[in-house]
C-alpha atoms as a PDB file:
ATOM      1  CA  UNK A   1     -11.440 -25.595 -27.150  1.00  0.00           C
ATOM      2  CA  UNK A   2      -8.974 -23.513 -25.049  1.00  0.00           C
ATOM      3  CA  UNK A   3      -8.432 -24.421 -21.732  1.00  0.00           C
ATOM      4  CA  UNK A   4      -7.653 -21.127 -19.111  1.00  0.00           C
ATOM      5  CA  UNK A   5      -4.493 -22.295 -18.755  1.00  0.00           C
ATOM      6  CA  UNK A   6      -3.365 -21.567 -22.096  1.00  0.00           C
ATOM      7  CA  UNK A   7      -3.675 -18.309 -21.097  1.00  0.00           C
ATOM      8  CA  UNK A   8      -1.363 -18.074 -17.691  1.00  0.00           C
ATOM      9  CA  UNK A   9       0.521 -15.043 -17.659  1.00  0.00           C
ATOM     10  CA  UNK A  10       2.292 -13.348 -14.163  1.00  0.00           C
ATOM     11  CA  UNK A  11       1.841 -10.355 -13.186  1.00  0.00           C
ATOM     12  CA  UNK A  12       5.413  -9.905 -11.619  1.00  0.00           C
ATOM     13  CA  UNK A  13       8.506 -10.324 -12.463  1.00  0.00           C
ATOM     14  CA  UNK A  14      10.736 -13.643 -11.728  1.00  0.00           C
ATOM     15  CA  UNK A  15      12.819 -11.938  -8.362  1.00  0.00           C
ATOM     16  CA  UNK A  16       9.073 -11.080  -6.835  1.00  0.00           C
ATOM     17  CA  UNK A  17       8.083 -14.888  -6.537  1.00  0.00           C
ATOM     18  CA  UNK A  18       9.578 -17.659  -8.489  1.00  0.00           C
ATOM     19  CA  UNK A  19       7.961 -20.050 -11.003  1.00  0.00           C
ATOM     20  CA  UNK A  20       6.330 -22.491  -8.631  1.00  0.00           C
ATOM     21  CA  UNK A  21       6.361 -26.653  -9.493  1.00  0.00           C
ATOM     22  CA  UNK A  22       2.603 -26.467  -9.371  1.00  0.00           C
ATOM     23  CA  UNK A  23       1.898 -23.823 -11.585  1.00  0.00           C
ATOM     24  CA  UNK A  24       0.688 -24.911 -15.549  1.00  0.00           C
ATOM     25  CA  UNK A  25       3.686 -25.399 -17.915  1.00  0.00           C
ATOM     26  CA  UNK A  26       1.900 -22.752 -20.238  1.00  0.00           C
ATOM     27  CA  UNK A  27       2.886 -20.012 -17.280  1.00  0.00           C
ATOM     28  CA  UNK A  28       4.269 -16.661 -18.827  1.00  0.00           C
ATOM     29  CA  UNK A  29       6.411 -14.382 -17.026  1.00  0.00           C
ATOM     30  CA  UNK A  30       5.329 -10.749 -16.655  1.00  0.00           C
ATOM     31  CA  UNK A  31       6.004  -7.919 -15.321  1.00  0.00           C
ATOM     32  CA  UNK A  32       4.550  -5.574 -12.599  1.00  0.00           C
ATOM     33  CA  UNK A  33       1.003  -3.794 -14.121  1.00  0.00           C
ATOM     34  CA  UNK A  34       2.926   0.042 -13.686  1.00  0.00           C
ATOM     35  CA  UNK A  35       1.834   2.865 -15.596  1.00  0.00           C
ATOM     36  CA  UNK A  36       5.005   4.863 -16.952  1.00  0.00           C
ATOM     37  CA  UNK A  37       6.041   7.552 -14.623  1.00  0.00           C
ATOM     38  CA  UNK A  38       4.712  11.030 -15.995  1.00  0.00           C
ATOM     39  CA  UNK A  39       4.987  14.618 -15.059  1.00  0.00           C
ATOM     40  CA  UNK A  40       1.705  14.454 -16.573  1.00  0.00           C
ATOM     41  CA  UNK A  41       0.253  12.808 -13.548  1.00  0.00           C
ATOM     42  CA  UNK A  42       0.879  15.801 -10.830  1.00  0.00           C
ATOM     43  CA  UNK A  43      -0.902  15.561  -6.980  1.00  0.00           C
ATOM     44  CA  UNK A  44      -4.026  17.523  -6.243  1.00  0.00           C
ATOM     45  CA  UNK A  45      -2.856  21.742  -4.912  1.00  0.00           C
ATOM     46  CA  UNK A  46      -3.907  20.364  -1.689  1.00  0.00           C
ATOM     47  CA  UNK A  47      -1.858  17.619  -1.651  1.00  0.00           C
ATOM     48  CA  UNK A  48       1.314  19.361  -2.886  1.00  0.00           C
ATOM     49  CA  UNK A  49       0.488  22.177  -0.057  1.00  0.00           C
ATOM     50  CA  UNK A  50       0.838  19.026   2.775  1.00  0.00           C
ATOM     51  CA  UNK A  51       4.119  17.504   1.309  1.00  0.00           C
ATOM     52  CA  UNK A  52       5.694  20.968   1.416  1.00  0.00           C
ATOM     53  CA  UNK A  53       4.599  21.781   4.749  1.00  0.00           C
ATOM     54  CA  UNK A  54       6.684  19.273   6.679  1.00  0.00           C
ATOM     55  CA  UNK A  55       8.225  16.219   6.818  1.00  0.00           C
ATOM     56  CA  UNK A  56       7.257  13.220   4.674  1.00  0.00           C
ATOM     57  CA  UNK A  57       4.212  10.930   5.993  1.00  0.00           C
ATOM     58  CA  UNK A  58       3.022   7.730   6.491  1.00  0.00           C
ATOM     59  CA  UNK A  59       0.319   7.192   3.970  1.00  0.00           C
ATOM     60  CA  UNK A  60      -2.302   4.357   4.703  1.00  0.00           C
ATOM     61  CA  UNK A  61      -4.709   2.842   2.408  1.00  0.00           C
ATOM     62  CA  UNK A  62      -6.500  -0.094   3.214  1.00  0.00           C
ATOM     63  CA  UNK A  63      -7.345  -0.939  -1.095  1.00  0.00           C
ATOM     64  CA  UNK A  64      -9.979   0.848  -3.681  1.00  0.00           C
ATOM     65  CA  UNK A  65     -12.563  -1.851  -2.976  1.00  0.00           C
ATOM     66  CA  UNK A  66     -12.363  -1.640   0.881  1.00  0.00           C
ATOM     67  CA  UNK A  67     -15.491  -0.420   1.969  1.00  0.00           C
ATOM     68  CA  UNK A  68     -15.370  -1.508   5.907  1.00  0.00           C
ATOM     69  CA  UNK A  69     -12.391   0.085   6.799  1.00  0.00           C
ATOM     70  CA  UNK A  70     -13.331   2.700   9.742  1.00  0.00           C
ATOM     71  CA  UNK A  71     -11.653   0.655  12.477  1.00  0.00           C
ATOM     72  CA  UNK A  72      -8.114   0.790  10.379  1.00  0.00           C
ATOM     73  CA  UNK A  73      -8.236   4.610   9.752  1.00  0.00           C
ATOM     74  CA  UNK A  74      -9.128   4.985  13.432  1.00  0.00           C
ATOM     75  CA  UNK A  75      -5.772   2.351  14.640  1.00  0.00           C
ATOM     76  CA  UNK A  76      -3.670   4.672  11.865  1.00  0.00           C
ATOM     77  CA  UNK A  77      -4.691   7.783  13.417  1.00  0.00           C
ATOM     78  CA  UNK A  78      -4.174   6.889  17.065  1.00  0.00           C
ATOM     79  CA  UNK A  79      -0.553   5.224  16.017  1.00  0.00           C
ATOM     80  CA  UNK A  80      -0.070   8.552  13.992  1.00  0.00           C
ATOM     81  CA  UNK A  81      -0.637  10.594  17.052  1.00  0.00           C
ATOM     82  CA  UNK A  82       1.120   8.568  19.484  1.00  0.00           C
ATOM     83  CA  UNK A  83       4.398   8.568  17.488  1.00  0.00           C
ATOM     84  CA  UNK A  84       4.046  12.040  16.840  1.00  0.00           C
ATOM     85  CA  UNK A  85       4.243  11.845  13.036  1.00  0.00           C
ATOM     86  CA  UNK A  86       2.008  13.287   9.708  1.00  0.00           C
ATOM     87  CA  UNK A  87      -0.458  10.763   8.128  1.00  0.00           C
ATOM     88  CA  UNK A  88      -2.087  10.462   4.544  1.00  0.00           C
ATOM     89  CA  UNK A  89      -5.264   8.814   4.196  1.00  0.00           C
ATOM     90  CA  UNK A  90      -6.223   7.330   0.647  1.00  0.00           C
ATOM     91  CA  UNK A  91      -9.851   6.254   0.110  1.00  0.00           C
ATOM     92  CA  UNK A  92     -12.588   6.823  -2.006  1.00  0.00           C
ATOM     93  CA  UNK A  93     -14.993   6.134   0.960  1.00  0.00           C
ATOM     94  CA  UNK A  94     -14.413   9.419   3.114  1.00  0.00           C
ATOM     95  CA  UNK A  95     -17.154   7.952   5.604  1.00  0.00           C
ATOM     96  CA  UNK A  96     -14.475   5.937   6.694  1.00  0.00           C
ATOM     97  CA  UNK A  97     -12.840   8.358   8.048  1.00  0.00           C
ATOM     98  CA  UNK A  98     -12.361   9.804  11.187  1.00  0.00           C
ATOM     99  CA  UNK A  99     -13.392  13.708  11.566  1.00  0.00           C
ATOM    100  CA  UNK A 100     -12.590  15.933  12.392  1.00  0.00           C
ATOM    101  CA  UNK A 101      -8.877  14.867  11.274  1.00  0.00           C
ATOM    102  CA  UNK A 102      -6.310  16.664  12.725  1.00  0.00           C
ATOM    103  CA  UNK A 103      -3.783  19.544  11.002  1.00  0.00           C
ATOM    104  CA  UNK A 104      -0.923  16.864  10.741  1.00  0.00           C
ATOM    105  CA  UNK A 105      -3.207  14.723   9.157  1.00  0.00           C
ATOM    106  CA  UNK A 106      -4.767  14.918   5.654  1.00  0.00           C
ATOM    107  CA  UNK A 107      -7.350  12.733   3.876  1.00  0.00           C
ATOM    108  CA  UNK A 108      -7.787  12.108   0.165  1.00  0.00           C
ATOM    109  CA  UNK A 109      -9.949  10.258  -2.252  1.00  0.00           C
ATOM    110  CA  UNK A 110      -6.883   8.950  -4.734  1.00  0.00           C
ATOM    111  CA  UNK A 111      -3.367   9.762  -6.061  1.00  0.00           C
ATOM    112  CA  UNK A 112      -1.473   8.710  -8.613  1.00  0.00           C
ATOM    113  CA  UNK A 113       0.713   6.943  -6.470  1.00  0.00           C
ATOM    114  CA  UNK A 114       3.661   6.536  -9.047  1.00  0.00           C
ATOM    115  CA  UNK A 115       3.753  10.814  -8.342  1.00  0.00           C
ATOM    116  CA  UNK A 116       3.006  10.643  -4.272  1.00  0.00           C
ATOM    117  CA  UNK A 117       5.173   7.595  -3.305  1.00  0.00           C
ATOM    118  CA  UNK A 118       8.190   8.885  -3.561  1.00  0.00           C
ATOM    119  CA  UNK A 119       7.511  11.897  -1.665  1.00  0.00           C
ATOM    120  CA  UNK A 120       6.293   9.047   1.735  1.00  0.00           C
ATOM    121  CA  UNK A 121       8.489   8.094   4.734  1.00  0.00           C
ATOM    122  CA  UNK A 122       6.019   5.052   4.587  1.00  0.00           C
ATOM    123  CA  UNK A 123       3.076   3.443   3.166  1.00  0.00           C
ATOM    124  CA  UNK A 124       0.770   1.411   5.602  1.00  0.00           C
ATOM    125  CA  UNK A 125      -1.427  -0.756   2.938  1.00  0.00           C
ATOM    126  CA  UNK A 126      -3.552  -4.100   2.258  1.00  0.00           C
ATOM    127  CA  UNK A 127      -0.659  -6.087   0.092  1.00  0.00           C
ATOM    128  CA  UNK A 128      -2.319  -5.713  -3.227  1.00  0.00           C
ATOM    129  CA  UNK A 129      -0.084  -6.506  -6.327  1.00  0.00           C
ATOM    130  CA  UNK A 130      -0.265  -3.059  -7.842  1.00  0.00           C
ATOM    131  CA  UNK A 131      -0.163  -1.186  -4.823  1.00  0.00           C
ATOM    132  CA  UNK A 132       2.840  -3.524  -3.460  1.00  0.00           C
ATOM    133  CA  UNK A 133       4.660  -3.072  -7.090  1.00  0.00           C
ATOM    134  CA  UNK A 134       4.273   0.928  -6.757  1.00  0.00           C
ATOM    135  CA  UNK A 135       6.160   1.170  -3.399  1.00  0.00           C
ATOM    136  CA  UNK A 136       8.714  -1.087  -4.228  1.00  0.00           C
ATOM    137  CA  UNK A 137       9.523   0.763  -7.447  1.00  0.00           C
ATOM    138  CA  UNK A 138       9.631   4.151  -5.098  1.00  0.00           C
ATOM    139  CA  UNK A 139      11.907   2.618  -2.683  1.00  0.00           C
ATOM    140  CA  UNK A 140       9.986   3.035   0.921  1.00  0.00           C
ATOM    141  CA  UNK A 141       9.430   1.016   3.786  1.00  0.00           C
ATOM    142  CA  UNK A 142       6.221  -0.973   3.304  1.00  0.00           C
ATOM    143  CA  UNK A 143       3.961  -2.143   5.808  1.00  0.00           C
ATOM    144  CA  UNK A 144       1.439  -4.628   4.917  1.00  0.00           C
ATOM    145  CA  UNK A 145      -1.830  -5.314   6.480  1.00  0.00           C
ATOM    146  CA  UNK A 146      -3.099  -8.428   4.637  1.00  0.00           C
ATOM    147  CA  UNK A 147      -7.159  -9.296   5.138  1.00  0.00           C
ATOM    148  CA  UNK A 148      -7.726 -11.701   1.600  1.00  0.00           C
ATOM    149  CA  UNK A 149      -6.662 -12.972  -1.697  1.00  0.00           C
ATOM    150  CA  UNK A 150      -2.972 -12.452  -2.619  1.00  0.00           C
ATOM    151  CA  UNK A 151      -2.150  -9.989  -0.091  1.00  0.00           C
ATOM    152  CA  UNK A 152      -0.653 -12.668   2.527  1.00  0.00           C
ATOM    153  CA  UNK A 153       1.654 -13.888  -0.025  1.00  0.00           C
ATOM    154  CA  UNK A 154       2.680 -10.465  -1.106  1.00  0.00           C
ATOM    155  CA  UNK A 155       3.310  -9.754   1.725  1.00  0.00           C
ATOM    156  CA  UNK A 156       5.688 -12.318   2.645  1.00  0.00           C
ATOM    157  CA  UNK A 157       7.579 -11.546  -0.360  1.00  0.00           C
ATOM    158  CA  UNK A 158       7.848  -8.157   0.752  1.00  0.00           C
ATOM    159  CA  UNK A 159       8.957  -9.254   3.883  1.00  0.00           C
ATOM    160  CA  UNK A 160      11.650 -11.851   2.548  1.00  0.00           C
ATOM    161  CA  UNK A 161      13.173  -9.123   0.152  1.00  0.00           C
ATOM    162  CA  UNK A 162      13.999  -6.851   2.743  1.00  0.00           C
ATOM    163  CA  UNK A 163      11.395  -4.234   1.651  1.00  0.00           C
ATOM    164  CA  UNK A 164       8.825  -3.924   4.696  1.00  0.00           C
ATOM    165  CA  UNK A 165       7.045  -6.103   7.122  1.00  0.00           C
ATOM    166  CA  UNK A 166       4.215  -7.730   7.512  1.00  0.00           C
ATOM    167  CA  UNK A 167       1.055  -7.442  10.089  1.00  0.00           C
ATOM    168  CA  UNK A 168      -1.935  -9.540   9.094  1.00  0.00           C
ATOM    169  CA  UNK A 169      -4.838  -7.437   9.507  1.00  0.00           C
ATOM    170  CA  UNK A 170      -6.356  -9.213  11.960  1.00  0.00           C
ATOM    171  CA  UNK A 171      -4.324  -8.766  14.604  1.00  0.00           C
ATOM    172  CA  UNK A 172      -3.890  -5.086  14.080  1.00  0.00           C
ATOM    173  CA  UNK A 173      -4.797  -3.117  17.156  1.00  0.00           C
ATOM    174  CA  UNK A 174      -3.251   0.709  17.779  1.00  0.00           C
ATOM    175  CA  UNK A 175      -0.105  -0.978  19.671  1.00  0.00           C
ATOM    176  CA  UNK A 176       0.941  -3.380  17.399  1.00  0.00           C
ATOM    177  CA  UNK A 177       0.348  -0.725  14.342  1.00  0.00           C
ATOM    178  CA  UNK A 178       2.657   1.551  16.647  1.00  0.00           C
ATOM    179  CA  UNK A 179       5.349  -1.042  17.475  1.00  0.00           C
ATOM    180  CA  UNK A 180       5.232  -1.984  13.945  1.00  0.00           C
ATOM    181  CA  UNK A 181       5.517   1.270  11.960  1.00  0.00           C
ATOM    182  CA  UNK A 182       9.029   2.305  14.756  1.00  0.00           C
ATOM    183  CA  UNK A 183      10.354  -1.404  13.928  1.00  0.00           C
END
């Protein structure tokens, strides 16, 4: 029988995070999980209607499976308004919220983020491996709010490479958001 080590592959490529002395010797180098860019892949009309309206904004998501996440949404949008700048909230849980959102702000459910990250000054986000791998193949400033699993170390890497910073979610609060996103 196979053990599940046979089966070790990365999900990242080598300059991401190194092979590490404890991982198995059956360890396979991969790449990042991206879709190919497409044309075929275009933002919702309402979207598009935002972008064009002014200048790029911070997008924040706090992950697909966040479900609790009321508390960040409400820290992004009082850092959004203090600053002065346009915000883009991504989540499929529009409970989370807060409303009524205000013109320079816009909420929606998904995007195909290989189309809409380009078109960010910034994206505020949880440090997940294929959200992380999307914003560093567009090129912006990444802010990473870690809360479990992998994000911590992805966001470190992040960090090291020169490609955002790091904030663990814990300690967010509307100042530190603030301070962090004008760093």
């Amino acid at each position: 029988m196979r053990a599940a080590s046979d089966a070790s592959v990365g999900l990242f490529p080598s300059w991401f995070a190194s092979r590490q002395p404890d991982w198995p010797p059956t360890f396979v180098e991969g790449h990042f999980p991206l879709r190919p860019t497409s044309p075929l892949h275009p933002l919702p009309d309402e979207l598009e209607e935002f972008l064009a309206a002014g200048e790029a904004p911070i997008a924040f998501t706090p992950g697909t499976g966040h479900k609790h996440a009321a508390g960040y949404f409400s820290n992004a949008l009082s850092a959004l308004r203090a600053l002065g700048r346009r915000g883009l909230f991504i989540t499929t849980h529009p409970d989370q919220v807060p409303h009524p959102l205000p013109p320079e702000v816009l909420w929606q459910p998904h995007a195909p983020f290989d189309t809409l990250f380009p078109r960010l000054a910034m994206l505020v986000h949880h440090g997940g491996i294929g959200t992380t791998a999307e914003a560093l193949r567009a090129g912006i400033p990444q802010l990473v709010l870690p809360f479990a699993f992998d994000q911590f170390d992805n966001g470190r890497k992040i960090q090291r490479l020169g490609a955002g910073r790091v904030l663990p979610a814990a300690q967010v609060n509307v100042r530190r958001l603030r301070q962090q996103i004008t760093k």
